[in-house]
C-alpha atoms as a PDB file:
ATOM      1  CA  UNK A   1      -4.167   4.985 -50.192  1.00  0.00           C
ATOM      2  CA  UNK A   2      -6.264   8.012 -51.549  1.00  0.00           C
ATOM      3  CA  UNK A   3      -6.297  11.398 -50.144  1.00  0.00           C
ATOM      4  CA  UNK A   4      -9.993  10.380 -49.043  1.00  0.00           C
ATOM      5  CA  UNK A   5      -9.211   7.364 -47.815  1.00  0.00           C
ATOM      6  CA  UNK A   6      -6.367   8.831 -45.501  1.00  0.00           C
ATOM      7  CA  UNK A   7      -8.766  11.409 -44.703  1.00  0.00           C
ATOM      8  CA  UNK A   8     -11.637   8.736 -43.455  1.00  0.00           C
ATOM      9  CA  UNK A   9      -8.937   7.018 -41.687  1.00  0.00           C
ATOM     10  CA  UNK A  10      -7.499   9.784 -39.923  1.00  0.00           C
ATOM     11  CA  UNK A  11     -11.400  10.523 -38.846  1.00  0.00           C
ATOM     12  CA  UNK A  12     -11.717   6.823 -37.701  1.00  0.00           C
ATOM     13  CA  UNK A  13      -8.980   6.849 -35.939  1.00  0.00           C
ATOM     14  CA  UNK A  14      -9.701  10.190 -34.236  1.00  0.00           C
ATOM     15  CA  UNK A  15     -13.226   8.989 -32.932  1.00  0.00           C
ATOM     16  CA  UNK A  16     -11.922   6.148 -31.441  1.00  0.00           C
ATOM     17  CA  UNK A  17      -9.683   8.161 -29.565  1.00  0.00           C
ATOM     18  CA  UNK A  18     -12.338  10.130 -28.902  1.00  0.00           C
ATOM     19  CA  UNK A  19     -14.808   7.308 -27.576  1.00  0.00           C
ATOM     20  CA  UNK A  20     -11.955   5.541 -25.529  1.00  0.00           C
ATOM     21  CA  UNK A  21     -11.446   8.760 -23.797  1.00  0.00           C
ATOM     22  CA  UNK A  22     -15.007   9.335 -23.131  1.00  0.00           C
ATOM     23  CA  UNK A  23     -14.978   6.993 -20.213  1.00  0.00           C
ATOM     24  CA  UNK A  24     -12.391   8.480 -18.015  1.00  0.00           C
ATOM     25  CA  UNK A  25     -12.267  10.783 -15.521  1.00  0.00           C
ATOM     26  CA  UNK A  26      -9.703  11.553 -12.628  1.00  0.00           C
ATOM     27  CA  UNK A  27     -11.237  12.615  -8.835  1.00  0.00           C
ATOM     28  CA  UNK A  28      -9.470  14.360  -6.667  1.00  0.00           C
ATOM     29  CA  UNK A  29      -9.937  13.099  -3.645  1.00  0.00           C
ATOM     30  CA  UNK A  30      -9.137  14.145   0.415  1.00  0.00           C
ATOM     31  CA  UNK A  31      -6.148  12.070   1.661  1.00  0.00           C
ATOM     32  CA  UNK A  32      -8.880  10.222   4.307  1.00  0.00           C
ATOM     33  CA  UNK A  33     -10.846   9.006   1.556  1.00  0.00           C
ATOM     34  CA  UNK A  34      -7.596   7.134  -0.009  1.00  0.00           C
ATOM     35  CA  UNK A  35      -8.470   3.481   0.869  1.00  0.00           C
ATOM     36  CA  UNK A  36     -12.248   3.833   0.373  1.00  0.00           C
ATOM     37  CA  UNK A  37     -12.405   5.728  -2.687  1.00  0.00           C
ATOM     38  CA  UNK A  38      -9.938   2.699  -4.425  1.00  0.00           C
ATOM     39  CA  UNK A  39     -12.837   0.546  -4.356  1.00  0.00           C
ATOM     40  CA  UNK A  40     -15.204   2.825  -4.579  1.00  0.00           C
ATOM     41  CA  UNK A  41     -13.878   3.884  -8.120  1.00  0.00           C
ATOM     42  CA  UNK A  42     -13.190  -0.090  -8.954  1.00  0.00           C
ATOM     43  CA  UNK A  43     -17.546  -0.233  -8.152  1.00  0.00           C
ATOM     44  CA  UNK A  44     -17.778   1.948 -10.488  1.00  0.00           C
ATOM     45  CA  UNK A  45     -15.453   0.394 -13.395  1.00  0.00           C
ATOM     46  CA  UNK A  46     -17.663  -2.870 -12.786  1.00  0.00           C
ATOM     47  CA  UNK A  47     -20.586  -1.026 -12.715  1.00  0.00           C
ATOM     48  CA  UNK A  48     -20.046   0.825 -16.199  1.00  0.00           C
ATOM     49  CA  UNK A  49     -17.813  -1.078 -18.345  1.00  0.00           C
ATOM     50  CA  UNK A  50     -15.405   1.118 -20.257  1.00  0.00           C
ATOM     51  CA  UNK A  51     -15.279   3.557 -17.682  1.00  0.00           C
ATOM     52  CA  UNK A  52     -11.720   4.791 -16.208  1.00  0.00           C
ATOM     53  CA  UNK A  53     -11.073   6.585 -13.156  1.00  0.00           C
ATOM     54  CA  UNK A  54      -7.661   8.055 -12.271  1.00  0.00           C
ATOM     55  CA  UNK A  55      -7.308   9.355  -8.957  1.00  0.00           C
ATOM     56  CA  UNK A  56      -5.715  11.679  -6.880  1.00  0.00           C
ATOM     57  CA  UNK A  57      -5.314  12.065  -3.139  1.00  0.00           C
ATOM     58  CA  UNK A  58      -3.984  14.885  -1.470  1.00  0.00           C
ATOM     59  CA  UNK A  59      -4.877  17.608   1.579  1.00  0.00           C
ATOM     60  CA  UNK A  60      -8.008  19.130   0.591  1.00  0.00           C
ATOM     61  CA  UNK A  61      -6.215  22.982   0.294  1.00  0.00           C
ATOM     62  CA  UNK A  62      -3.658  21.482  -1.891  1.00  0.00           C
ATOM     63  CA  UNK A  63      -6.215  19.710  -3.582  1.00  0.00           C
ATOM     64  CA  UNK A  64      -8.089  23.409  -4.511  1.00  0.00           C
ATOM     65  CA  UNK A  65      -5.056  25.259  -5.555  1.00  0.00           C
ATOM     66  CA  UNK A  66      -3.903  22.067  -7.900  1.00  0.00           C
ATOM     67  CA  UNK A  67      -7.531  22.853  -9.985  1.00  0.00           C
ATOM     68  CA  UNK A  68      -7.313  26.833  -9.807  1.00  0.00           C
ATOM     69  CA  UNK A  69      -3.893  26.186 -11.093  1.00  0.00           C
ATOM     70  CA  UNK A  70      -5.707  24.157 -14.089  1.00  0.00           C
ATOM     71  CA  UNK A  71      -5.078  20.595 -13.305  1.00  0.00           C
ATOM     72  CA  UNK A  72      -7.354  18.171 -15.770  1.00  0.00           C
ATOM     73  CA  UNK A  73     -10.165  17.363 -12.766  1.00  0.00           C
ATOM     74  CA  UNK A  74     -13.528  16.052 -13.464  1.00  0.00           C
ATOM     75  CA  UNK A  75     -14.739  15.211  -9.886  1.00  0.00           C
ATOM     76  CA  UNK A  76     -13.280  17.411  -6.484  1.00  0.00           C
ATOM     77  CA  UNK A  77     -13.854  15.380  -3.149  1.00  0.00           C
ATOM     78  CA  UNK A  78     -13.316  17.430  -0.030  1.00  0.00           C
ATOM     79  CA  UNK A  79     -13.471  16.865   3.457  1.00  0.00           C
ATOM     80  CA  UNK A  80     -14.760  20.419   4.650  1.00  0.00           C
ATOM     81  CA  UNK A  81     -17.305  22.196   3.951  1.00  0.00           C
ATOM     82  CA  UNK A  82     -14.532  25.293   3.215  1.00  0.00           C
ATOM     83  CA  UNK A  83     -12.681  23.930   0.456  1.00  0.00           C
ATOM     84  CA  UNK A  84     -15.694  23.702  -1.888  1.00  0.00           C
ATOM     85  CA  UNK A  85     -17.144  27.048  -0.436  1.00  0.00           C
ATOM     86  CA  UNK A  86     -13.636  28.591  -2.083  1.00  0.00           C
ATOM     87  CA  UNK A  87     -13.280  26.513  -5.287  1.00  0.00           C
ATOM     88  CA  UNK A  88     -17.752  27.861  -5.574  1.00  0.00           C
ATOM     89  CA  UNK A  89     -16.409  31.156  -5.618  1.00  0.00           C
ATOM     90  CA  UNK A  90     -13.260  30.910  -7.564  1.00  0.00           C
ATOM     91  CA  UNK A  91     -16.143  29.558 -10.178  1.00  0.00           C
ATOM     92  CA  UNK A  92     -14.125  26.039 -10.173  1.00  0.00           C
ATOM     93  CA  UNK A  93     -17.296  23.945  -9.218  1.00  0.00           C
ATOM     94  CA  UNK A  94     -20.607  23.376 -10.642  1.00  0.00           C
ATOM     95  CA  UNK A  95     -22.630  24.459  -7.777  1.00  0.00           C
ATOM     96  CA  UNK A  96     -25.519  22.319  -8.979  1.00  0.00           C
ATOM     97  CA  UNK A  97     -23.737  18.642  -8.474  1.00  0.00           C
ATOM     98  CA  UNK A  98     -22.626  19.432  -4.961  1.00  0.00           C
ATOM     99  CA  UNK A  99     -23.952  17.140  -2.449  1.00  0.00           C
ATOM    100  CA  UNK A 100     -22.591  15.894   0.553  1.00  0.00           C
ATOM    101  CA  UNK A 101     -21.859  12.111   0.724  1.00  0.00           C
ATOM    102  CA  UNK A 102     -19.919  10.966   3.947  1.00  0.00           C
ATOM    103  CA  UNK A 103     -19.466  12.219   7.641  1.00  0.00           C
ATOM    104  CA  UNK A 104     -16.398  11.765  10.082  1.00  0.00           C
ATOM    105  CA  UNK A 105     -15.571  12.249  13.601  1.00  0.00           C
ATOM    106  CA  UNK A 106     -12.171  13.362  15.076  1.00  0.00           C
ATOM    107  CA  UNK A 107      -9.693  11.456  17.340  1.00  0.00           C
ATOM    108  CA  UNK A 108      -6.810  11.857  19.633  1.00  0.00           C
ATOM    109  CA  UNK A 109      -4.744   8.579  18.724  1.00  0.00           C
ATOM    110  CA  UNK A 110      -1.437   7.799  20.434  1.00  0.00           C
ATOM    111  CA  UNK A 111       0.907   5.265  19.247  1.00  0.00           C
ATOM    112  CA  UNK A 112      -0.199   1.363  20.282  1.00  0.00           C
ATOM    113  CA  UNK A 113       2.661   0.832  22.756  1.00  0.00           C
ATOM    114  CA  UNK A 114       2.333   4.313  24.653  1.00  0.00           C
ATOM    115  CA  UNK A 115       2.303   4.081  28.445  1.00  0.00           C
ATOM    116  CA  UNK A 116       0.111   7.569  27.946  1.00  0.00           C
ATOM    117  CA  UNK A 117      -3.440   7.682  27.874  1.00  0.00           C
ATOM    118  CA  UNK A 118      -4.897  10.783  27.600  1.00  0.00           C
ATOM    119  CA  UNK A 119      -8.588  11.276  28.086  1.00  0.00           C
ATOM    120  CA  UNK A 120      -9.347  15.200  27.680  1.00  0.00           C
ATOM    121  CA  UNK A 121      -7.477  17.613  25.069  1.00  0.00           C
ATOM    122  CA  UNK A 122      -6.352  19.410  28.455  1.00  0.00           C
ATOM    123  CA  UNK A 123      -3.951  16.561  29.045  1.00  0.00           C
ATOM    124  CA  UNK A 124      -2.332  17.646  26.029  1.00  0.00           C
ATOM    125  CA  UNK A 125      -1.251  20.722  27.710  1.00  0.00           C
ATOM    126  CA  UNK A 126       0.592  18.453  30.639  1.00  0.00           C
ATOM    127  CA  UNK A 127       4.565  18.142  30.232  1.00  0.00           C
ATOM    128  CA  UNK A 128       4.049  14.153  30.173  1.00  0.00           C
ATOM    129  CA  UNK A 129       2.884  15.147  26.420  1.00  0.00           C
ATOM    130  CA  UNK A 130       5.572  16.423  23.931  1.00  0.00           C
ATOM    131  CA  UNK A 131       4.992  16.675  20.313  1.00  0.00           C
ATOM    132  CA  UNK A 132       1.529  16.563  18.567  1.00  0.00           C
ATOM    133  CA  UNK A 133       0.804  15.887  14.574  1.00  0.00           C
ATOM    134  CA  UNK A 134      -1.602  18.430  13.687  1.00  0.00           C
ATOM    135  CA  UNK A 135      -2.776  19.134  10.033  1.00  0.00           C
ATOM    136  CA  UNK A 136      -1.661  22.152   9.111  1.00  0.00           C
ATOM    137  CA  UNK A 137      -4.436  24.269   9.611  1.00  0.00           C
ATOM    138  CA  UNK A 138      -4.133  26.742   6.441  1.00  0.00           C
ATOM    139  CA  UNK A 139      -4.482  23.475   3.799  1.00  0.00           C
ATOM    140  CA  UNK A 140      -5.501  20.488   6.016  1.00  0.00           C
ATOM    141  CA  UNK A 141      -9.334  20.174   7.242  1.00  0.00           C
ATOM    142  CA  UNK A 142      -8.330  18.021   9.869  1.00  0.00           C
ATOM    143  CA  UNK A 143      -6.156  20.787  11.389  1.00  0.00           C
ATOM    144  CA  UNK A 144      -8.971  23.161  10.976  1.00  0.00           C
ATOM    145  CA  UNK A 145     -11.341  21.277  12.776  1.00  0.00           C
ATOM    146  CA  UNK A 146      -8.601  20.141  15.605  1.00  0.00           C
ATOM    147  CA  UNK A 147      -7.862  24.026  15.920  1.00  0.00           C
ATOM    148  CA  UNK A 148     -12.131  24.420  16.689  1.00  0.00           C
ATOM    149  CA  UNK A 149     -11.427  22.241  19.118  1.00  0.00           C
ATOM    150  CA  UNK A 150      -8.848  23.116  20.727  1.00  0.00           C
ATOM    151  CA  UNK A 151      -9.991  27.199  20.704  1.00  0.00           C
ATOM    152  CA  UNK A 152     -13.107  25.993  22.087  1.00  0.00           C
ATOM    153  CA  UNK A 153     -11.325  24.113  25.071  1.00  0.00           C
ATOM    154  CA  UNK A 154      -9.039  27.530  25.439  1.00  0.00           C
ATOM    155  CA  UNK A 155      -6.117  25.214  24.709  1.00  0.00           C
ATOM    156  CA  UNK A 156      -4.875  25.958  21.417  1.00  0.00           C
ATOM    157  CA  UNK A 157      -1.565  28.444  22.101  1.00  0.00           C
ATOM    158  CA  UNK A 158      -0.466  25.665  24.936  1.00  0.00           C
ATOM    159  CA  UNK A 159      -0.904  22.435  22.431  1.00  0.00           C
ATOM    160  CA  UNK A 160      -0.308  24.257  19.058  1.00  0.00           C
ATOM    161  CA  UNK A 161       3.051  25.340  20.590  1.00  0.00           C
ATOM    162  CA  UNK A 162       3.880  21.421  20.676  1.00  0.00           C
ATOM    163  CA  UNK A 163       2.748  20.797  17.420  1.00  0.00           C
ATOM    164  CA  UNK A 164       4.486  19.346  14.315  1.00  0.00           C
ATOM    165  CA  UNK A 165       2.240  20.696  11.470  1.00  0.00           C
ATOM    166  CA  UNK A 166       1.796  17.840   8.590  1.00  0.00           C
ATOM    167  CA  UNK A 167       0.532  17.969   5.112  1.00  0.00           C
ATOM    168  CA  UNK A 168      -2.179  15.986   5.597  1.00  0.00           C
ATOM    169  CA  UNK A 169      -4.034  13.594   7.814  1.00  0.00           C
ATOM    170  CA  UNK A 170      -2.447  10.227   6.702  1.00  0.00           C
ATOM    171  CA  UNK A 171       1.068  12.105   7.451  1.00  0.00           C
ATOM    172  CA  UNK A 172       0.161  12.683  11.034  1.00  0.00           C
ATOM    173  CA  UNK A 173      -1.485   9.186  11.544  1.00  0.00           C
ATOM    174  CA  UNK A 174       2.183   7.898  10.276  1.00  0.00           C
ATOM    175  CA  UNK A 175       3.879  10.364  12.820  1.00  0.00           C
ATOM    176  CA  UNK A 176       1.862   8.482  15.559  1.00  0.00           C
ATOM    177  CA  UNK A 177       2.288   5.018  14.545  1.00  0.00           C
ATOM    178  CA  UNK A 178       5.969   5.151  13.775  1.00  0.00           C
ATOM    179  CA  UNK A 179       6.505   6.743  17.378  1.00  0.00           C
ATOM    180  CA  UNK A 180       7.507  10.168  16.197  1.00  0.00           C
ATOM    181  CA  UNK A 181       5.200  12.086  18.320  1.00  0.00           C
ATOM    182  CA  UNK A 182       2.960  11.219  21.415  1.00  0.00           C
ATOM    183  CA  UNK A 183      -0.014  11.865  20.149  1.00  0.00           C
ATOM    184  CA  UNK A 184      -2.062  12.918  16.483  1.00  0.00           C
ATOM    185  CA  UNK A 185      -5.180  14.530  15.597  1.00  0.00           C
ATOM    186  CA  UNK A 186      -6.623  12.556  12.813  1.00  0.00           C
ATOM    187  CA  UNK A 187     -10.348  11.258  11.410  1.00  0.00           C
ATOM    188  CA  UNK A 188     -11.659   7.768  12.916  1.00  0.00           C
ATOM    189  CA  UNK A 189     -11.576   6.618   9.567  1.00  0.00           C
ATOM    190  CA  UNK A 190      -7.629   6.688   9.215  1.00  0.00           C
ATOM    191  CA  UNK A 191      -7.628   5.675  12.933  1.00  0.00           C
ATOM    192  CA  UNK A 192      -9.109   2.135  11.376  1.00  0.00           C
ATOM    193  CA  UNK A 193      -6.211   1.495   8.683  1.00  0.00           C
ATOM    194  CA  UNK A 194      -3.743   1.234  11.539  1.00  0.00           C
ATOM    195  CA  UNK A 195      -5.266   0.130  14.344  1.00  0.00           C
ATOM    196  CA  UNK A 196      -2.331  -2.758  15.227  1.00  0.00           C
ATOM    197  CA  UNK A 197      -0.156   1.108  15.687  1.00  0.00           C
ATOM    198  CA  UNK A 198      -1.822   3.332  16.887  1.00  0.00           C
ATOM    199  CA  UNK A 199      -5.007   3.097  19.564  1.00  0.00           C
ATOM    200  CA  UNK A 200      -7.644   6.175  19.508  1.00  0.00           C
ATOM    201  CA  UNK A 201      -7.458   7.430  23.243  1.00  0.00           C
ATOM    202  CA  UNK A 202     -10.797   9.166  22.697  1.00  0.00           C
ATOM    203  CA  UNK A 203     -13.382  11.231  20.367  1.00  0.00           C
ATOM    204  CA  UNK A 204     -12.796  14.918  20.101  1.00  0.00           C
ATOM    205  CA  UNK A 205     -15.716  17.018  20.426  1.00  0.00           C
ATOM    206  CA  UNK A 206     -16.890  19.106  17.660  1.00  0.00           C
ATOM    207  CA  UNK A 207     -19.499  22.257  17.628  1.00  0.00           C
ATOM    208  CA  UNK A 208     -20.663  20.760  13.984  1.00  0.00           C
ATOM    209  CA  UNK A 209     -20.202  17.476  12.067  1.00  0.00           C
ATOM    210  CA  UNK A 210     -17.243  17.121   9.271  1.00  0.00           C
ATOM    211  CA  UNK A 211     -19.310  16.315   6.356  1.00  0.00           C
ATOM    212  CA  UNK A 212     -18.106  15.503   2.972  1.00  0.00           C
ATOM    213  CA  UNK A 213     -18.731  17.345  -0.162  1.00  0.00           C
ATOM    214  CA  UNK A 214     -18.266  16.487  -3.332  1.00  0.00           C
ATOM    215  CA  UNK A 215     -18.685  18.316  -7.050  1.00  0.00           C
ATOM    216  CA  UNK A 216     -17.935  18.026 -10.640  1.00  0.00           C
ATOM    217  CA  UNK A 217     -15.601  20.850 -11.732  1.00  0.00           C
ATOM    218  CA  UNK A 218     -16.323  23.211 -14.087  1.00  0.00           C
ATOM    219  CA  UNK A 219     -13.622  22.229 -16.253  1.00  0.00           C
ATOM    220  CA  UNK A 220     -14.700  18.997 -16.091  1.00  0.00           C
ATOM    221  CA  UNK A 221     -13.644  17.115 -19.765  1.00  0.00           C
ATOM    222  CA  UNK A 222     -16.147  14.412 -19.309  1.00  0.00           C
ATOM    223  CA  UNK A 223     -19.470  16.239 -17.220  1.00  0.00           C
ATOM    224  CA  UNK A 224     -22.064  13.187 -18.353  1.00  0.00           C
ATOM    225  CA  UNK A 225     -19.401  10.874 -16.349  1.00  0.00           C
ATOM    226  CA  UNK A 226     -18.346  13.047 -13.472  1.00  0.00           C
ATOM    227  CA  UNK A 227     -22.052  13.415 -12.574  1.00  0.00           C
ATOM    228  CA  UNK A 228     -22.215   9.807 -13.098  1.00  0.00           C
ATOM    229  CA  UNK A 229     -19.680   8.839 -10.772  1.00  0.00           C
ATOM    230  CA  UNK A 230     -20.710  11.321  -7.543  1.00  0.00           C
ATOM    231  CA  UNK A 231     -24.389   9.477  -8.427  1.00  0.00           C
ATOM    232  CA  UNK A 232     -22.064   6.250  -8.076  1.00  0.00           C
ATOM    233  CA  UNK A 233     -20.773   7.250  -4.680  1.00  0.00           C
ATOM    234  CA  UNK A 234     -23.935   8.506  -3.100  1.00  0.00           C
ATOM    235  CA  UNK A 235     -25.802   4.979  -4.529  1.00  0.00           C
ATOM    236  CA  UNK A 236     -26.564   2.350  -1.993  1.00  0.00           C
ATOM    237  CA  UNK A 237     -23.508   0.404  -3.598  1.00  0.00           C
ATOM    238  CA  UNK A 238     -21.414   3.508  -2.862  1.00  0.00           C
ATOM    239  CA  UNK A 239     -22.720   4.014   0.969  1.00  0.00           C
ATOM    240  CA  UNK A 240     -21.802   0.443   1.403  1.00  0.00           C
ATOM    241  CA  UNK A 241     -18.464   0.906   0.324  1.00  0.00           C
ATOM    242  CA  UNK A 242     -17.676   4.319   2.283  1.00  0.00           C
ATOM    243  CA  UNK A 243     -19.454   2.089   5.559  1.00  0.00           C
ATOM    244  CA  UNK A 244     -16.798  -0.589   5.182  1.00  0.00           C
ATOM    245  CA  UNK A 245     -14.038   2.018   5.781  1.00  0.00           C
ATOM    246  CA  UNK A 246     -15.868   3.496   8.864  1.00  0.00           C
ATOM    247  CA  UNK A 247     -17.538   6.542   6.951  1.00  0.00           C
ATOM    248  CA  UNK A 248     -21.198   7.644   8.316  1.00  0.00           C
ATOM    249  CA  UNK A 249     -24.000   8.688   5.658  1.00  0.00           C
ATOM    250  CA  UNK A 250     -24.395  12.416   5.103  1.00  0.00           C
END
């Protein structure tokens, strides 16, 4: 083979690379959005053929320090409002693509067989109630918005001090259903992926809905498909999807 030849080989072979990479892109995702963001991103590989996404599920604050750290993200998928307020000014998000896509509601669950049924948070603060998952509040949303809560009812330094902080809300909705703890903070949603172990004793009230942002990154290696995917999610096919799972529209 001639130099030229090797040389027009090595280009063909470096744009195909090039155009099989094209289609993917990996979304970091919120833990609670695990089971509904599967088939969400399977829509999507139907939808445009060629198209790869990779995903990864994790807390939402460990989900921000993975990217400022320089993790290969295209598409960031929170479940505050706080998490993308940092990674907008740590200048890791395109502030233009952000657009909330999903609401959630808190619940007190407690596992199926418990005898206890609380109906308030101030139950939690009776001696009939031992330990309590709670996100930890300084990476989890989940444990930010169950410390609101619990401020608001004046009964965070009485439940907190029974608390067994987790990394993130599936963690604490395992606590609960394995029997580890008498009772878990965690999102409706995850409430509905176990619901032969655990039963949701009631809905936590909230001063503001949890909404759901999501973003391409800055970073992002493929932009054209990142934007093309959060259009995906926030589609009717997409709403549909995130419905099935128990998520409300934005």
């Amino acid at each position: 083979m001639t130099r030229i030849h090797t040389l027009v080989a090595s280009m063909g072979l470096s744009l195909a690379c090039s155009m099989a990479l094209a289609g993917e892109i990996t979304v970091s995702a919120a833990s609670s959005l695990s089971n509904a963001f599967k088939e969400v991103a399977q829509g999507f590989e139907a939808q445009y053929p060629g198209s790869k996404v990779l995903l990864n599920f994790a807390a939402s604050g460990a989900l921000l320090q993975q990217l400022a750290k320089g993790a290969p993200v295209d598409v960031l998928a929170s479940a505050d409002q706080e998490t993308l307020d940092q990674a907008a000014k740590q200048g890791l998000i395109q502030p233009a693509s952000r657009r909330d896509f999903a609401r959630n509601t808190l619940v007190l669950v407690v596992p199926a067989g418990s005898k206890l049924a609380p109906k308030s948070l101030a139950e939690l603060a009776q001696p009939a109630y031992g330990k309590v998952a709670i996100g930890n509040p300084a990476s989890v949303p989940v444990g930010r918005y169950t410390q609101d809560a619990l401020e608001a009812a004046r009964l965070w330094p009485v439940v907190s001090a029974k608390a067994v902080n987790t990394l993130n809300v599936r963690q604490s909705l395992d606590y609960v259903a394995r029997g580890e703890v008498d009772a878990g903070f965690v999102y409706a949603t995850d409430a509905r992926q176990m619901a032969d172990k655990v039963k949701v004793a009631f809905t936590v009230p909230l001063d503001s809905a949890i909404r759901y942002p999501i973003a391409a990154t800055s970073a992002a290696a493929n932009p054209r498909e990142a934007k093309s995917f959060i259009d995906y999610v926030l589609s009717p096919a997409g709403q549909a999807i995130l419905a099935r799972y128990g998520f409300q529209k934005p």
